[in-house]
N, C-alpha and C. Protein backbone atom coordinates (compact mmCIF):
# COMPACT_ATOMS: atom_id res chain seq x y z
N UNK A 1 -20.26 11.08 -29.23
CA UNK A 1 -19.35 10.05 -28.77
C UNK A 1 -18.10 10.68 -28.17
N UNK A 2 -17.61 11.72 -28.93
CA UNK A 2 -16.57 12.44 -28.13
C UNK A 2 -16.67 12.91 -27.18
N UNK A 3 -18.05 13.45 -26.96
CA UNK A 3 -18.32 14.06 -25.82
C UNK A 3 -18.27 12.94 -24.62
N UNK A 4 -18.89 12.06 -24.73
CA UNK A 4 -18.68 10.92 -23.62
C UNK A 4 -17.30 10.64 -23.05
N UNK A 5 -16.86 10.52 -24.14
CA UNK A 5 -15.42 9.82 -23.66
C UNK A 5 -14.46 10.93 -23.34
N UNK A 6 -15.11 12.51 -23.31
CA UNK A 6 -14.20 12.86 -22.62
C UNK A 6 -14.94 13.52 -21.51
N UNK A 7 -16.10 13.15 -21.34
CA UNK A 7 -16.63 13.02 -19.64
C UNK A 7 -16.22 11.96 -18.74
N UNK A 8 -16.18 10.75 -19.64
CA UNK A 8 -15.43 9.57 -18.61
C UNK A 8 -13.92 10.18 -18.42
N UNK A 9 -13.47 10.53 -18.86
CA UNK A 9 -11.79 10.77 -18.89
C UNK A 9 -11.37 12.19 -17.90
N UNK A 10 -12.10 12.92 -18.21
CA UNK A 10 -12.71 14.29 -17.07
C UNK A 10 -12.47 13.45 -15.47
N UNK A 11 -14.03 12.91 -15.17
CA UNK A 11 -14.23 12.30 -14.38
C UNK A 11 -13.46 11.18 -13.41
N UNK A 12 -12.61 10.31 -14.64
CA UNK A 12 -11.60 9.28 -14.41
C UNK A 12 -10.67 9.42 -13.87
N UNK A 13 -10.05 10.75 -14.58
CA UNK A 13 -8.57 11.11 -14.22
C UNK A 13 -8.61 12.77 -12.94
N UNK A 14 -9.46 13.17 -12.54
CA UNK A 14 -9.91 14.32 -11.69
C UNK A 14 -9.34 14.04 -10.44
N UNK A 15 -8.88 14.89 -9.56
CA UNK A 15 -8.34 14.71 -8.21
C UNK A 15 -10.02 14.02 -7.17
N UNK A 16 -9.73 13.24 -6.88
CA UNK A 16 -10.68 12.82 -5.86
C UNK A 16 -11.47 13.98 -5.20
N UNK A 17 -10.79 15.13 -4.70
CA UNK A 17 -11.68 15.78 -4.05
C UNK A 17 -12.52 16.83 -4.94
N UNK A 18 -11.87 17.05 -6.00
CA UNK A 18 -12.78 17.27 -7.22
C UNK A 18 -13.47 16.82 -7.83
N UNK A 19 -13.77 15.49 -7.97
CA UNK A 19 -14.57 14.34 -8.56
C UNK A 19 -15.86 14.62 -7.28
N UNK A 20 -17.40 14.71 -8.14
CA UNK A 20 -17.98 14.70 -7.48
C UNK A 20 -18.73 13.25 -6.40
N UNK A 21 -19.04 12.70 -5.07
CA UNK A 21 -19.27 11.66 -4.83
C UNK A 21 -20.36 11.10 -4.76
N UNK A 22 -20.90 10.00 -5.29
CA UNK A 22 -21.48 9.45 -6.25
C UNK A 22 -23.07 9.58 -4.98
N UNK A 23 -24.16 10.26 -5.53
CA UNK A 23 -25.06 10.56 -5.00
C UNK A 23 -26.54 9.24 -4.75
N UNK A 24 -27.31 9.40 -3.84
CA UNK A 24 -28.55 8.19 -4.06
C UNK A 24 -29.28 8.85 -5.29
N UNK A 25 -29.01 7.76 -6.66
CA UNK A 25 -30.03 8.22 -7.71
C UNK A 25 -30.59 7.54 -8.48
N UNK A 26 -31.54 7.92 -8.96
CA UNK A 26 -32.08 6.82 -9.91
C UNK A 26 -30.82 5.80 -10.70
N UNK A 27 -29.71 6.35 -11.36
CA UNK A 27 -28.65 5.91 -11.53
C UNK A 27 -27.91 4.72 -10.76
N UNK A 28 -28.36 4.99 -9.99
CA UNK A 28 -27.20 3.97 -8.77
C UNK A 28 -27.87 2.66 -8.17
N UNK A 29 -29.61 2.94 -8.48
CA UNK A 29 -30.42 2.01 -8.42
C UNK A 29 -30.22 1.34 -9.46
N UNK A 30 -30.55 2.02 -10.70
CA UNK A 30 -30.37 0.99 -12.09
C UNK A 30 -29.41 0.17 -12.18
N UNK A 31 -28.02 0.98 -11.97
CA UNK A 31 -26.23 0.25 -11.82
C UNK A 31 -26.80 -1.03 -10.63
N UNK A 32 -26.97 -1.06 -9.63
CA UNK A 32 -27.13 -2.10 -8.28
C UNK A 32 -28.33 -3.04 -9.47
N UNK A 33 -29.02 -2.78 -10.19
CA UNK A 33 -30.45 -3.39 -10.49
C UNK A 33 -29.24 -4.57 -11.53
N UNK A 34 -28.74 -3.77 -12.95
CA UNK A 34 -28.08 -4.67 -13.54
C UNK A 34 -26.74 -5.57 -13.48
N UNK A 35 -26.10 -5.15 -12.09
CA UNK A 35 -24.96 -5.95 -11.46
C UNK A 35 -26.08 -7.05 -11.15
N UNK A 36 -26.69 -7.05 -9.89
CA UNK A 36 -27.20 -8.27 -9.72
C UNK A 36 -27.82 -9.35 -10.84
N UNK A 37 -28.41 -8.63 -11.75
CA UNK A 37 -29.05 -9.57 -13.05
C UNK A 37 -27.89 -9.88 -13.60
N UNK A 38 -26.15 -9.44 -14.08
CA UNK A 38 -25.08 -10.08 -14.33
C UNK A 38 -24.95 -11.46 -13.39
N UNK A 39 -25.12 -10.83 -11.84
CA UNK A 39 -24.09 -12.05 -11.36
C UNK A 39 -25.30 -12.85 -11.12
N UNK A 40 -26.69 -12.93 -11.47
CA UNK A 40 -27.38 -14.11 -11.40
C UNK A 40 -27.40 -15.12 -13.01
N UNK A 41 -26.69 -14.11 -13.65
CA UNK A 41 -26.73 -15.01 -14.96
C UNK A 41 -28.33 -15.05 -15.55
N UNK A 42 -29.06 -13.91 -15.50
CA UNK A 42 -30.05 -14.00 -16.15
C UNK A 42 -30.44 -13.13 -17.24
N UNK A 43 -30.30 -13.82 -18.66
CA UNK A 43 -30.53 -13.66 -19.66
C UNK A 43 -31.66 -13.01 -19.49
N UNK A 44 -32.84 -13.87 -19.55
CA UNK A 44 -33.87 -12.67 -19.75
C UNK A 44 -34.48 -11.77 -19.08
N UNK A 45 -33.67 -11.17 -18.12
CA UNK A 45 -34.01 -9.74 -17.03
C UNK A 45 -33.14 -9.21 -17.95
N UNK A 46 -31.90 -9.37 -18.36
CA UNK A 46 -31.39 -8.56 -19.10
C UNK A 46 -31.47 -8.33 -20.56
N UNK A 47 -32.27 -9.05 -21.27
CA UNK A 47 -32.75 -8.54 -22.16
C UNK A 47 -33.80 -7.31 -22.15
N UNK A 48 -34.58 -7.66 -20.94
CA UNK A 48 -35.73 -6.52 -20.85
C UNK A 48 -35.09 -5.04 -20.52
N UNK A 49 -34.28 -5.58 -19.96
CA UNK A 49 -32.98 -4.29 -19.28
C UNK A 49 -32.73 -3.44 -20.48
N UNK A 50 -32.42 -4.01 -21.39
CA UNK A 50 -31.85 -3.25 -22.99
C UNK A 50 -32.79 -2.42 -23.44
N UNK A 51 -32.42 -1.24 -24.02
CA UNK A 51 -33.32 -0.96 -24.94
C UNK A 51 -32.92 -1.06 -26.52
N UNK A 52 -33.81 -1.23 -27.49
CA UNK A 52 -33.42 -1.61 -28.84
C UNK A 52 -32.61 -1.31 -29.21
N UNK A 53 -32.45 0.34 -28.98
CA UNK A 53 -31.03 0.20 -29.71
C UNK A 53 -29.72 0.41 -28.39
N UNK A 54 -29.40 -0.47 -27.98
CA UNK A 54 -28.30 -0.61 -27.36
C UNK A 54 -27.26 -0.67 -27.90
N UNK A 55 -26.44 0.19 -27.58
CA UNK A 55 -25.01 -0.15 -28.20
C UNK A 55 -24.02 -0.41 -27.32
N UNK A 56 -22.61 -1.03 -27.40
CA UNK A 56 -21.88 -1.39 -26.49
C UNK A 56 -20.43 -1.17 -26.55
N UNK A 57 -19.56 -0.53 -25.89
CA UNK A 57 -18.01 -0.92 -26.86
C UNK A 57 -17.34 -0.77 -25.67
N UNK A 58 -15.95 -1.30 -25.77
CA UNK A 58 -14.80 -1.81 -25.39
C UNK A 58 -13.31 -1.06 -25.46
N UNK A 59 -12.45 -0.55 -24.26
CA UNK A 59 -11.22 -0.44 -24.51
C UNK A 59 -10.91 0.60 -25.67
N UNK A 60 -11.64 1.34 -25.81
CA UNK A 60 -11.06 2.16 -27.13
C UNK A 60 -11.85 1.69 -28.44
N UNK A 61 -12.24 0.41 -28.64
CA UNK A 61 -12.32 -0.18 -29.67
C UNK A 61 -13.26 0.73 -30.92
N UNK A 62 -12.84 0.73 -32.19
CA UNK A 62 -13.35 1.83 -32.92
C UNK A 62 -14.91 1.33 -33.61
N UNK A 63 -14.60 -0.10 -33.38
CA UNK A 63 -16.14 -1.11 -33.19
C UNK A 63 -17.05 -1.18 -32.37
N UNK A 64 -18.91 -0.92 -32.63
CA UNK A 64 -19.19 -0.96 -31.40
C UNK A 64 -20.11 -2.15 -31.88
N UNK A 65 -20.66 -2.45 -30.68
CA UNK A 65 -21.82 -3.56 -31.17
C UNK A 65 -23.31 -2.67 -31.04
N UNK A 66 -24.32 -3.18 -31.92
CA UNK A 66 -25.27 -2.17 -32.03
C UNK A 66 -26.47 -2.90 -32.20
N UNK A 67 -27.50 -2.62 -30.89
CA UNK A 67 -28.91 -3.44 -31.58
C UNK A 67 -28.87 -4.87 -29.89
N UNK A 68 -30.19 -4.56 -29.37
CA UNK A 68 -29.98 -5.61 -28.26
C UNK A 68 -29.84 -6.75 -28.58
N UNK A 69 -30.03 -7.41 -29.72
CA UNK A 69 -29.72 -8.92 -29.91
C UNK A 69 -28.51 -8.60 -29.98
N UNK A 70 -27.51 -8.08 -30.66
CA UNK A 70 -25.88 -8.03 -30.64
C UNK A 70 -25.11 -7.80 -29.35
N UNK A 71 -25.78 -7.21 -28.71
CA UNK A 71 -25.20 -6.28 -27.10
C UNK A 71 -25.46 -7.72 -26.45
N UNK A 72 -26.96 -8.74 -26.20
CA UNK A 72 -27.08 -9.39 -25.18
C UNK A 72 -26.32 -10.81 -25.78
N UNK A 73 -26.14 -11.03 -26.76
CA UNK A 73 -25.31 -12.50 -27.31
C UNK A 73 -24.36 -11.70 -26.63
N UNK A 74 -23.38 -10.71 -26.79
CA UNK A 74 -21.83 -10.59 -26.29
C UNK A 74 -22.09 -10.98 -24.48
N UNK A 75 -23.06 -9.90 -24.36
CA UNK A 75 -23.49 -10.25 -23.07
C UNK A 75 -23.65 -11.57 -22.07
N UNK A 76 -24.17 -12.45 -22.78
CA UNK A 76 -24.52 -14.04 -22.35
C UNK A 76 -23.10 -14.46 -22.46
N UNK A 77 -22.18 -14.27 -23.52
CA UNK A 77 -21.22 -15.17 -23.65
C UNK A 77 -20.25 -14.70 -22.70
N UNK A 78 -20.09 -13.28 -22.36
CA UNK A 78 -19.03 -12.90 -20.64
C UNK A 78 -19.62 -13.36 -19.77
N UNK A 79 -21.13 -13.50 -19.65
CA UNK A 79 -21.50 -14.16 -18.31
C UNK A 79 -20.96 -15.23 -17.68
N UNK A 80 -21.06 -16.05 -19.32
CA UNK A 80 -20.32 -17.51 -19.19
C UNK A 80 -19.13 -17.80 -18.65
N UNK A 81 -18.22 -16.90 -19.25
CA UNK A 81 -16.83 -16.82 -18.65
C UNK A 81 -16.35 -16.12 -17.19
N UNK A 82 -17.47 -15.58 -16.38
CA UNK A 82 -17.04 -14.40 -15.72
C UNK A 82 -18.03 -14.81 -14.48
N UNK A 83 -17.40 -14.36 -13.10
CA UNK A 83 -18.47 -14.06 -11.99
C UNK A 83 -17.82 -13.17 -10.50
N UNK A 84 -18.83 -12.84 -10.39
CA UNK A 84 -18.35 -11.76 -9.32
C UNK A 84 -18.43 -10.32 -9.74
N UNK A 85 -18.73 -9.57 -10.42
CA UNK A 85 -18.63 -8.48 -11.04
C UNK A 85 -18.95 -7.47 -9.53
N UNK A 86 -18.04 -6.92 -9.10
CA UNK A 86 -18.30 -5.71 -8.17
C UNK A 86 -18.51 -4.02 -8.89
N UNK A 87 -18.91 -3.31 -8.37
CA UNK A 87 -18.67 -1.85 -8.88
C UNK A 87 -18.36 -0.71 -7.63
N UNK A 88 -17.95 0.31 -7.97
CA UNK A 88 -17.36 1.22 -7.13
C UNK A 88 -18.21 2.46 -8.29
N UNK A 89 -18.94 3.41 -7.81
CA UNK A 89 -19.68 4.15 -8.35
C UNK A 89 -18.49 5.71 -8.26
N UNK A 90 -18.36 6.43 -9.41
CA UNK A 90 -17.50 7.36 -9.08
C UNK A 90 -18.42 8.66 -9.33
N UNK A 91 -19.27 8.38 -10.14
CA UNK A 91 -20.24 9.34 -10.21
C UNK A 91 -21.44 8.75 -10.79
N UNK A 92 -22.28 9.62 -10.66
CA UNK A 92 -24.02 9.21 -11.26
C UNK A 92 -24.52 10.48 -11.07
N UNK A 93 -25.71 10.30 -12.44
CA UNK A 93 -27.03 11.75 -12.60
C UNK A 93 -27.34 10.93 -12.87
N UNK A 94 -28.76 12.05 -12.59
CA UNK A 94 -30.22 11.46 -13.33
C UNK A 94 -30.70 13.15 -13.54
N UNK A 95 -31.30 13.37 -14.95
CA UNK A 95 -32.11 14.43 -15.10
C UNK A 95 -33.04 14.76 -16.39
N UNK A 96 -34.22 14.81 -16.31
CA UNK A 96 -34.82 14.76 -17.63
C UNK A 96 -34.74 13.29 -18.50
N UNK A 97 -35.17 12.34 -17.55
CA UNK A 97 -35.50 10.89 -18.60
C UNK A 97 -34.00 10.35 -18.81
N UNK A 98 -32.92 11.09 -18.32
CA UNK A 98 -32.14 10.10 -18.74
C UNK A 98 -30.80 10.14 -17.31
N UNK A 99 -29.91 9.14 -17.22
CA UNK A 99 -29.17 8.99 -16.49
C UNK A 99 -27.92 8.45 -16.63
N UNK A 100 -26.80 8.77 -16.09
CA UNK A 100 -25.47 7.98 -16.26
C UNK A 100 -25.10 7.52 -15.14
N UNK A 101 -24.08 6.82 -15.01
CA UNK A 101 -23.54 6.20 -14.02
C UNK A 101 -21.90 5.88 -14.32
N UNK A 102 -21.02 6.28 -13.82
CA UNK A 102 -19.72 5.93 -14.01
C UNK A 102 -18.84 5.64 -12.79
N UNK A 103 -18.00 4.83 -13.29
CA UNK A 103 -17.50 4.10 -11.92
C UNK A 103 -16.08 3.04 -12.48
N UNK A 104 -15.91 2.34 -11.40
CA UNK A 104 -14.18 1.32 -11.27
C UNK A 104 -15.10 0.33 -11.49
N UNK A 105 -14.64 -1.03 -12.25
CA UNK A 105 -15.28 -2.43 -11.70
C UNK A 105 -14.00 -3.39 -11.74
N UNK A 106 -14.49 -4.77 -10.83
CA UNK A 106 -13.85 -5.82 -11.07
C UNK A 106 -14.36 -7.04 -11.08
N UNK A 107 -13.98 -7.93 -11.95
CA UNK A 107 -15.11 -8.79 -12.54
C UNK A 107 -13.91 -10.13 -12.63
N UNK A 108 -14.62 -11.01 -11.90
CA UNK A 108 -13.07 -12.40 -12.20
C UNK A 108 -13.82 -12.96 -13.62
N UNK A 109 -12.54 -13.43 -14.09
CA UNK A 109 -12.63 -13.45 -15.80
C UNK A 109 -11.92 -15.17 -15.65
N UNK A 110 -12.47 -16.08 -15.79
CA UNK A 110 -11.76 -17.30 -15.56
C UNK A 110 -11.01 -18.19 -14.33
N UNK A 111 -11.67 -16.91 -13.05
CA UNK A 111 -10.94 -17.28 -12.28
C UNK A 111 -9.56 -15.93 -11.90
N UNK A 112 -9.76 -14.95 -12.75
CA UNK A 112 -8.70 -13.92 -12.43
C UNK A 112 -9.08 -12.99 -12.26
N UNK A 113 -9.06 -12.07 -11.46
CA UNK A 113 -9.66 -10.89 -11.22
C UNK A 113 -9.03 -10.08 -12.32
N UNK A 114 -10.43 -8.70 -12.83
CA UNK A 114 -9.73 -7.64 -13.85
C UNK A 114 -10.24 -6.97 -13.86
N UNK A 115 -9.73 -5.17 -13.41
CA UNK A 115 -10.51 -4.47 -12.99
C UNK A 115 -10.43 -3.15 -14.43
N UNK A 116 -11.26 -2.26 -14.15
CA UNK A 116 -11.11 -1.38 -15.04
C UNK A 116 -12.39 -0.32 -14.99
N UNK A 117 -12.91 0.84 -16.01
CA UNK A 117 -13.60 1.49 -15.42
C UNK A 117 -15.03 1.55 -16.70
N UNK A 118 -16.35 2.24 -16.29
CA UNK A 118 -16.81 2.06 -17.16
C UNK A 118 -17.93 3.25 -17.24
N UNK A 119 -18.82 3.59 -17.88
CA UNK A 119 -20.30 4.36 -18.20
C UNK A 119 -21.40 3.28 -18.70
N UNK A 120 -22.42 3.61 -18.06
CA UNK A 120 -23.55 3.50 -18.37
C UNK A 120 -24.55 4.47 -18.77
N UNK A 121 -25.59 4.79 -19.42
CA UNK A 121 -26.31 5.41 -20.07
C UNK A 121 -27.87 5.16 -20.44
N UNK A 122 -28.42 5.54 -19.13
CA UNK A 122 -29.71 5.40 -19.42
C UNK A 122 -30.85 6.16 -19.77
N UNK A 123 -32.30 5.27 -20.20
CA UNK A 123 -32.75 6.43 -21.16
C UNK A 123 -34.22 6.28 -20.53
N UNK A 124 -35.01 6.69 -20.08
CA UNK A 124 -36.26 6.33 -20.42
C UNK A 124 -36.97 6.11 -21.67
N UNK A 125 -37.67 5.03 -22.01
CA UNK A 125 -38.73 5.05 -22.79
C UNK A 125 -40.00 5.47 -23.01
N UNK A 126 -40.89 5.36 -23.92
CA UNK A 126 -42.25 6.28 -23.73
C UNK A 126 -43.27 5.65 -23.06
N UNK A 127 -43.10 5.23 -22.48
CA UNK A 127 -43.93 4.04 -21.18
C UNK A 127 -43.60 4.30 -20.30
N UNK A 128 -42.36 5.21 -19.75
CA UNK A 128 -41.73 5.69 -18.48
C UNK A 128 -40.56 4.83 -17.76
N UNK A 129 -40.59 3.64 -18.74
CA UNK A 129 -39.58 2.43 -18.05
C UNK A 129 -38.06 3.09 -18.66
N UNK A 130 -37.27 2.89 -17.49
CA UNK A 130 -35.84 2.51 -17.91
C UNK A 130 -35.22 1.73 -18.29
N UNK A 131 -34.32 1.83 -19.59
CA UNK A 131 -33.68 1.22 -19.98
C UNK A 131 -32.03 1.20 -20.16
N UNK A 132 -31.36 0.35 -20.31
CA UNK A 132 -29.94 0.36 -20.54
C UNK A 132 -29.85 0.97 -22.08
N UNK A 133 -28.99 2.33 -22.75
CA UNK A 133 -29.03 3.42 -23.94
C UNK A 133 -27.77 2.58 -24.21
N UNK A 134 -26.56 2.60 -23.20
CA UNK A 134 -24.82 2.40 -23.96
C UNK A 134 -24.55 2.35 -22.73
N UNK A 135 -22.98 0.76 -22.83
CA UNK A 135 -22.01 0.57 -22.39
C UNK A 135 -20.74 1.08 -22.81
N UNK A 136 -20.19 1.60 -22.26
CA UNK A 136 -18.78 1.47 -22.61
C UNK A 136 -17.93 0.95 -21.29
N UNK A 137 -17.05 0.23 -21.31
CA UNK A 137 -15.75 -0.26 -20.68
C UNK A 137 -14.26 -0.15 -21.01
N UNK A 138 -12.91 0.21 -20.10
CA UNK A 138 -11.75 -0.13 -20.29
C UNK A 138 -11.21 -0.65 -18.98
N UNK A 139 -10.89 -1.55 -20.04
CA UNK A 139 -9.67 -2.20 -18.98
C UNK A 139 -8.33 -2.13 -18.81
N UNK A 140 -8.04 -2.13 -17.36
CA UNK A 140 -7.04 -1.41 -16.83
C UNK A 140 -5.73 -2.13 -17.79
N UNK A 141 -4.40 -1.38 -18.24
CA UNK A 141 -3.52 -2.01 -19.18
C UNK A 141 -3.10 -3.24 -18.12
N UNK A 142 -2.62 -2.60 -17.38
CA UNK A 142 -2.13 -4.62 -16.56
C UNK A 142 -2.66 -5.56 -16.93
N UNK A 143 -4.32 -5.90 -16.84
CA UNK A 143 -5.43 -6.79 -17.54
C UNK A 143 -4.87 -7.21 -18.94
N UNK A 144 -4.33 -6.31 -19.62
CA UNK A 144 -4.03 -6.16 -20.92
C UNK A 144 -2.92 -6.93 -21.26
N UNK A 145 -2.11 -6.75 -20.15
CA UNK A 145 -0.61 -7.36 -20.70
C UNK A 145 -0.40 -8.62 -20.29
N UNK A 146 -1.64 -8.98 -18.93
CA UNK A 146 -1.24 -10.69 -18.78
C UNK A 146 -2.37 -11.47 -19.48
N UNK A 147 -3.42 -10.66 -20.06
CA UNK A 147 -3.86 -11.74 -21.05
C UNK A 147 -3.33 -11.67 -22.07
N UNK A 148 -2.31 -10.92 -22.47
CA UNK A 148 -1.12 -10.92 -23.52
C UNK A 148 -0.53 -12.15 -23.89
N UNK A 149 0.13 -11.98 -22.37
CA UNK A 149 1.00 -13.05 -21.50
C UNK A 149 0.49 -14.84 -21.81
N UNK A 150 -0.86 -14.73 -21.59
CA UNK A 150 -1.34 -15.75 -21.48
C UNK A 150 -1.83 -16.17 -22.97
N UNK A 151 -2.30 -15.32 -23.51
CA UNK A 151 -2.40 -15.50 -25.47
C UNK A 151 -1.08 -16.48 -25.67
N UNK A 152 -0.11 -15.86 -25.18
CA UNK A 152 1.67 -15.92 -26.06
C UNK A 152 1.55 -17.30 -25.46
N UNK A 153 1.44 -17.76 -24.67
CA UNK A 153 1.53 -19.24 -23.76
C UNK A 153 1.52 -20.66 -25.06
């Protein structure tokens, strides 16, 4: 886990021309495959998308959610609230069965745009299919302080 989060943070915070640019990969297919199943709102492409043990976490949060029924309920219920989800790919591999993908997104949340950055983590299974391994997301602090804003209301 440490190791991740300080490849996203590597990656995140790197001078642009040092950051490597985000290549055609199996990765970038999968990322394009599960944006569109978000913004069609379909539950069950994205369940198949998961693999069992999916895990998911948030912003730092020291909680993760664990297990595709837990990942796709959180899942269904942002759908609900949310549309438009774009991505900006900052990097992606693929090598040996498995793949990442990291990148910027922005996703309107009620009607408000909120952007922030994220990893994906994919795995093959023993059938050869890909699956979604782990999410992680943060959102940018601005996001942070006007749904603050809007809590305090």
């Amino acid at each position: 886990m440490r190791f991740l989060t300080l490849l996203v943070l590597l990656v995140l915070f790197s001078q642009p021309s040092i950051a490597q640019t985000p290549s055609s990969t199996v990765a970038d297919s999968l990322m394009d495959k599960w944006v569109h199943i978000w913004n069609s709102d379909d539950a069950q492409a994205l369940k198949s998308f998961y693999s069992d043990d999916v895990a998911s976490s948030a912003d730092g949060s020291h909680s993760m959610l664990k297990g595709k029924e837990a990942v796709l309920n959180d899942s269904i219920n942002k759908m609900e609230q949310t549309d438009g989800l774009e991505v900006y790919a900052l990097y992606s591999y693929q090598e040996n069965g498995e793949a990442y993908h990291i990148g910027r997104f922005t996703i309107n949340v009620k009607g408000n745009p909120t952007t922030g950055s994220y990893t994906f983590f994919f795995r093959k299974d023993s059938t050869d299919h890909w699956q979604l391994r782990y999410t992680y997301f943060v959102h940018d602090p601005v996001n942070k302080l006007e749904e603050f804003k809007t809590f305090k209301k």
